[in-house]
PDB file of N, CA and C in Angstrom:
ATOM      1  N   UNK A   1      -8.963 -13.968  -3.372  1.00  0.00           N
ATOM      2  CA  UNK A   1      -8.266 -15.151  -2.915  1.00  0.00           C
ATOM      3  C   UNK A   1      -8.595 -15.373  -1.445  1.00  0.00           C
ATOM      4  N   UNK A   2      -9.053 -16.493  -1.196  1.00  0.00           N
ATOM      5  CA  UNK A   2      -9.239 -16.611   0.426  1.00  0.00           C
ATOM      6  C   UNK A   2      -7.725 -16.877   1.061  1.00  0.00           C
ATOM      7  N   UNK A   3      -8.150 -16.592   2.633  1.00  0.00           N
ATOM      8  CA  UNK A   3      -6.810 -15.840   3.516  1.00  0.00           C
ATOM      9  C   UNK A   3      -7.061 -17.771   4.041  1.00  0.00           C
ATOM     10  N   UNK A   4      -7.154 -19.435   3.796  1.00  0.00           N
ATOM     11  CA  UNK A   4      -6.766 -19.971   4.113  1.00  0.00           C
ATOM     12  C   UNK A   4      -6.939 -21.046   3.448  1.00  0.00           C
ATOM     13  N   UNK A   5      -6.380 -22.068   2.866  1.00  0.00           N
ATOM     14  CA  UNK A   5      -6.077 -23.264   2.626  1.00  0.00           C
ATOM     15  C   UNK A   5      -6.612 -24.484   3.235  1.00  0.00           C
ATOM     16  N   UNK A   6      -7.404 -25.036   2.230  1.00  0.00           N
ATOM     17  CA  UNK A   6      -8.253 -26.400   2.802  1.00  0.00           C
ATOM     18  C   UNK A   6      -7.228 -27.364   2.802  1.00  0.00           C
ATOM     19  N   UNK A   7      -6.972 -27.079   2.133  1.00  0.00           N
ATOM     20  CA  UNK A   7      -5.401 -28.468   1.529  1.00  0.00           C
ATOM     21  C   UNK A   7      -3.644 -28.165   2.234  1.00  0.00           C
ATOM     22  N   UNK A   8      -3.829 -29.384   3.118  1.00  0.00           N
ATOM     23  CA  UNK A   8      -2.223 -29.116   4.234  1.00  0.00           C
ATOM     24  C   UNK A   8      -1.347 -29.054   3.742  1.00  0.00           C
ATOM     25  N   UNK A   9      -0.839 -29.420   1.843  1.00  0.00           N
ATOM     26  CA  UNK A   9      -0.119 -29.687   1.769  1.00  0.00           C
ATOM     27  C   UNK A   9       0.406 -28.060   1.054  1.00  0.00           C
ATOM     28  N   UNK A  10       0.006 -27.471   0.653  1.00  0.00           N
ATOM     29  CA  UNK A  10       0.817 -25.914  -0.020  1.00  0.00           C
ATOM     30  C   UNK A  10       0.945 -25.351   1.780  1.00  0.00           C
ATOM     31  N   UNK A  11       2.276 -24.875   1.874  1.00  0.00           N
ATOM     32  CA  UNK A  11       2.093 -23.916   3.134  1.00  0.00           C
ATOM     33  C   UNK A  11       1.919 -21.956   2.358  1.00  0.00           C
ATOM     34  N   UNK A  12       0.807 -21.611   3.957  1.00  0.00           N
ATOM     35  CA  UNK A  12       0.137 -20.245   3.790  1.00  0.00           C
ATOM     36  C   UNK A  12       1.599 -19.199   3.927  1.00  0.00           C
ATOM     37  N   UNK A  13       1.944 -18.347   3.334  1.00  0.00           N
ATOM     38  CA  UNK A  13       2.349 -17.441   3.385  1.00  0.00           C
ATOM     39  C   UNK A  13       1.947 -16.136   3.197  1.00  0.00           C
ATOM     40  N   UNK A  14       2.196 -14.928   4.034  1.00  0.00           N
ATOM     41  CA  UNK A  14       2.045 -13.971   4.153  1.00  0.00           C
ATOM     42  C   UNK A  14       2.879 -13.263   3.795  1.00  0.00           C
ATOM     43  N   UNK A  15       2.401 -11.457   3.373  1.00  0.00           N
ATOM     44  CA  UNK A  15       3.940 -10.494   3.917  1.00  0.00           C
ATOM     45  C   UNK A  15       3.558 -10.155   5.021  1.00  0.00           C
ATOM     46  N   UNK A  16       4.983  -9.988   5.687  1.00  0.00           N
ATOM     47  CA  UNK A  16       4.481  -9.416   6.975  1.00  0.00           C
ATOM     48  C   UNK A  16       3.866  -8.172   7.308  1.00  0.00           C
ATOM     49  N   UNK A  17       3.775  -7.049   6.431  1.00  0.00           N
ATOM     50  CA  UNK A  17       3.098  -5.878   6.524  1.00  0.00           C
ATOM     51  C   UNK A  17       1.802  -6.170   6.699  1.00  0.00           C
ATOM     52  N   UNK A  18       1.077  -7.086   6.526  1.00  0.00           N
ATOM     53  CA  UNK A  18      -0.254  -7.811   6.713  1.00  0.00           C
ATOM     54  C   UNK A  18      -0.144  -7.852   8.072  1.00  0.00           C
ATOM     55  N   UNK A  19       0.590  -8.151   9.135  1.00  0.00           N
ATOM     56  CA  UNK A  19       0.719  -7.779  10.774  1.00  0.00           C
ATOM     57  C   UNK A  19       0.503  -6.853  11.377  1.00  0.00           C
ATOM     58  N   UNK A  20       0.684  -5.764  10.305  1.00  0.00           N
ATOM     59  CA  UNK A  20       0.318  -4.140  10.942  1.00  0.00           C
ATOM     60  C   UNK A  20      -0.566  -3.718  10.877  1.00  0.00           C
ATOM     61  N   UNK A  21      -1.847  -4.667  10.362  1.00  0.00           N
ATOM     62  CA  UNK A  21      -3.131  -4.215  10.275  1.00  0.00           C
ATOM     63  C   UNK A  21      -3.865  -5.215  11.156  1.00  0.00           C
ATOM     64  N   UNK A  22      -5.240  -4.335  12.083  1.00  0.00           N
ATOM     65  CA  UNK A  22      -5.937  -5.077  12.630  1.00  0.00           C
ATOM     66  C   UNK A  22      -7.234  -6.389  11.948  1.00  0.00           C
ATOM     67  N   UNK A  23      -7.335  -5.395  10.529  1.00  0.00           N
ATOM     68  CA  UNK A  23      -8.522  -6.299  10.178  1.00  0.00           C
ATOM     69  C   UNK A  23      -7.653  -6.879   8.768  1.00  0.00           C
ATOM     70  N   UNK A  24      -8.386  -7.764   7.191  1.00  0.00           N
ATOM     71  CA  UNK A  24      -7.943  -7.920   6.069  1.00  0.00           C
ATOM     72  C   UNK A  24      -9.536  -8.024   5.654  1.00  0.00           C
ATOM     73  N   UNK A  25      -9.586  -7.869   4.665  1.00  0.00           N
ATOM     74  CA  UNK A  25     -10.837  -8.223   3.567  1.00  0.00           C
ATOM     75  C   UNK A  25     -10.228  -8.760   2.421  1.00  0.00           C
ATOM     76  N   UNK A  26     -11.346  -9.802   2.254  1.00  0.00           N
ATOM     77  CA  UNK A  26     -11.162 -10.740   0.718  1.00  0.00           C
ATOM     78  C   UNK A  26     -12.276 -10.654   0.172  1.00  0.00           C
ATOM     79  N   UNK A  27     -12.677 -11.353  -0.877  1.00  0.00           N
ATOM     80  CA  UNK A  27     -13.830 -11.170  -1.881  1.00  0.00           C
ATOM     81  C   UNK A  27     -14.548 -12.858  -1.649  1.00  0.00           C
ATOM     82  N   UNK A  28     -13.835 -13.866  -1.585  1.00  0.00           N
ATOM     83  CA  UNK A  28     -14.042 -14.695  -1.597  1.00  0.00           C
ATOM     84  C   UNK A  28     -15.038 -15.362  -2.732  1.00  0.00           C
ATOM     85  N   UNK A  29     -14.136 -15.249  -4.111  1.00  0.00           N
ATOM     86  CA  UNK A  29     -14.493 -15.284  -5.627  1.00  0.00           C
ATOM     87  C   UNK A  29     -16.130 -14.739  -5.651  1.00  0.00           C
ATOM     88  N   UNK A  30     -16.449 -13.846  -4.764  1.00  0.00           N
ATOM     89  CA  UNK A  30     -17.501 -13.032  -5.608  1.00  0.00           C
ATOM     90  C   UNK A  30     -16.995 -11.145  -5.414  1.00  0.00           C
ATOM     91  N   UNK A  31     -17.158 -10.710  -6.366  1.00  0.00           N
ATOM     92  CA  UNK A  31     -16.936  -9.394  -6.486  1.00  0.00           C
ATOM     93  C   UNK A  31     -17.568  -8.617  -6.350  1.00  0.00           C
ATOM     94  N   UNK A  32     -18.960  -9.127  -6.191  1.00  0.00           N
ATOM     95  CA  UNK A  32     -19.704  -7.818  -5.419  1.00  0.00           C
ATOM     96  C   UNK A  32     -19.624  -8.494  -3.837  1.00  0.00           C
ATOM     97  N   UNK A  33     -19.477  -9.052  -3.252  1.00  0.00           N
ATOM     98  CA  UNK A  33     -19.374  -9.116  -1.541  1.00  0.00           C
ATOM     99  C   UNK A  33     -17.810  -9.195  -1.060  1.00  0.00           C
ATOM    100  N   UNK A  34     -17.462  -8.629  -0.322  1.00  0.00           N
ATOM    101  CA  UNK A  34     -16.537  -8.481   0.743  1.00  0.00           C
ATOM    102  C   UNK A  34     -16.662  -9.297   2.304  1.00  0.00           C
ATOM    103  N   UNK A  35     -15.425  -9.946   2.826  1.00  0.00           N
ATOM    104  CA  UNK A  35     -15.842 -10.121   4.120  1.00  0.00           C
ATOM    105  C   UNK A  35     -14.327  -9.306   4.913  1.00  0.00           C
ATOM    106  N   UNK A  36     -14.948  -9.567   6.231  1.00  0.00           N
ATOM    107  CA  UNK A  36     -13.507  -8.848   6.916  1.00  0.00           C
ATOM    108  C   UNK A  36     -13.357 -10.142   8.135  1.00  0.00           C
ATOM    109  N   UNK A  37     -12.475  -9.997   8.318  1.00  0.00           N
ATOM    110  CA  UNK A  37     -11.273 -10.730   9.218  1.00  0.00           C
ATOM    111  C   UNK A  37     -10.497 -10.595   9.867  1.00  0.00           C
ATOM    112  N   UNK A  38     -10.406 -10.440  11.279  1.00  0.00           N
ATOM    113  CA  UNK A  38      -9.310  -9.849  12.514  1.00  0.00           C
ATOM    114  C   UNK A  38      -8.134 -10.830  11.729  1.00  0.00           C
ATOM    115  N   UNK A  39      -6.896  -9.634  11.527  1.00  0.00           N
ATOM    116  CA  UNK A  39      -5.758 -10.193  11.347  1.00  0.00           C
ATOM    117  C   UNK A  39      -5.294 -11.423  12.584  1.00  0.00           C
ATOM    118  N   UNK A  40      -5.339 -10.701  13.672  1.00  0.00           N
ATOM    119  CA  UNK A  40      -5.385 -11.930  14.692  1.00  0.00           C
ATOM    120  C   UNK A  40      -5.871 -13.366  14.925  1.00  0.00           C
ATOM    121  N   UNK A  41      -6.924 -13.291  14.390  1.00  0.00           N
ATOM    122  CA  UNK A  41      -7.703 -14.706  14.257  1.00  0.00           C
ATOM    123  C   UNK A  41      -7.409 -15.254  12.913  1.00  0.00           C
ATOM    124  N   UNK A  42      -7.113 -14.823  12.249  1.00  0.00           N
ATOM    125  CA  UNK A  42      -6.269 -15.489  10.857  1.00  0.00           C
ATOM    126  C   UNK A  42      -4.916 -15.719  11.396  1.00  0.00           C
ATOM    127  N   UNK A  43      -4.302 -15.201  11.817  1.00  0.00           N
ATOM    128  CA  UNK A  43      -2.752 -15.750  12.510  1.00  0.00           C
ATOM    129  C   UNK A  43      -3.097 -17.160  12.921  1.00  0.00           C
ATOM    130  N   UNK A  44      -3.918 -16.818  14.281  1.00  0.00           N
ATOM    131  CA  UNK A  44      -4.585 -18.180  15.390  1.00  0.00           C
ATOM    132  C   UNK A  44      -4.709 -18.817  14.429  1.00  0.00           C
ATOM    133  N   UNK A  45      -6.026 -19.105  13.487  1.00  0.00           N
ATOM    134  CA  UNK A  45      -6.482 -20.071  13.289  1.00  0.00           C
ATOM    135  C   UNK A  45      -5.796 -21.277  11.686  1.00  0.00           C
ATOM    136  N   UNK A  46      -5.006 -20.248  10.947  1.00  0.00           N
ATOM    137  CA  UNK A  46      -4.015 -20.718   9.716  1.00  0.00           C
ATOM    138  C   UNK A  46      -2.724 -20.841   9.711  1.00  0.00           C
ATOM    139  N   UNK A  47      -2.249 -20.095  10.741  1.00  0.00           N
ATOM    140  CA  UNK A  47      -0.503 -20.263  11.498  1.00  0.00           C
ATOM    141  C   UNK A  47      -0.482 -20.048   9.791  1.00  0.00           C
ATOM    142  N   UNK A  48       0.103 -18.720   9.347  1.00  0.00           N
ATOM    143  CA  UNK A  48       0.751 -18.317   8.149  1.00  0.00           C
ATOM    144  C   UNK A  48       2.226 -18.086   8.520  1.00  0.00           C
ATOM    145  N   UNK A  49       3.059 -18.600   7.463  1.00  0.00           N
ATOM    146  CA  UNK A  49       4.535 -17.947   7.835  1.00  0.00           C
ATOM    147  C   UNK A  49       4.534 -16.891   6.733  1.00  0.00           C
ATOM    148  N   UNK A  50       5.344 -15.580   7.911  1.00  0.00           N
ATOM    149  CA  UNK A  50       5.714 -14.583   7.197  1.00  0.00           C
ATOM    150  C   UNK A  50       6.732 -14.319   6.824  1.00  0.00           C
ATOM    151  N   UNK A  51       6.838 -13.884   4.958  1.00  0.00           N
ATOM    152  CA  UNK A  51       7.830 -13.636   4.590  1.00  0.00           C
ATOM    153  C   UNK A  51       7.709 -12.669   3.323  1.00  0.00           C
ATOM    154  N   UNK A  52       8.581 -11.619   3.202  1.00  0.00           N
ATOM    155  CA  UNK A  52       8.287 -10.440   2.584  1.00  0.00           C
ATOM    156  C   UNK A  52       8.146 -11.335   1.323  1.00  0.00           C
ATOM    157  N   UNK A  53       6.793 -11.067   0.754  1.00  0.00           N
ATOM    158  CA  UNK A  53       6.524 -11.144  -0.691  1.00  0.00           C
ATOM    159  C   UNK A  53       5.544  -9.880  -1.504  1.00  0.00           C
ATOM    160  N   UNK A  54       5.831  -8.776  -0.898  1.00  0.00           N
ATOM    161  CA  UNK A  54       5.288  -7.668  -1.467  1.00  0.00           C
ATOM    162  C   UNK A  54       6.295  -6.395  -1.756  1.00  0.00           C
ATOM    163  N   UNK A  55       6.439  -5.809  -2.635  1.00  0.00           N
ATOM    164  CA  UNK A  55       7.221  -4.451  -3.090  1.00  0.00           C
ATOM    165  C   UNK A  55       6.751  -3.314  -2.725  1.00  0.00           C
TER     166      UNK A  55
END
């Protein structure tokens, strides 16, 4: 699943345990490649609101 939304109208949500890490990796619908992503610059650049949605 990519970490941002082309479309303004669904808002991005996060859990916040995703804050405690410096980097994230997604697949970005291929399964053999990986990319990585400063948690920081995904904050900056998608303004996600955080809210516990993980167990």
């Amino acid at each position: 699943m990519l970490p941002f939304s082309f479309d303004e109208r669904p808002e991005l949500v996060v859990d916040p345990g995703l804050l405690e890490h410096d980097e994230m990796f997604f697949d970005a619908a291929r399964p053999d490649r990986s990319l990585a992503l400063s948690v920081r610059d995904h904050v900056r650049i998608a303004a996600p609101r955080a809210e516990p949605i993980a167990g």
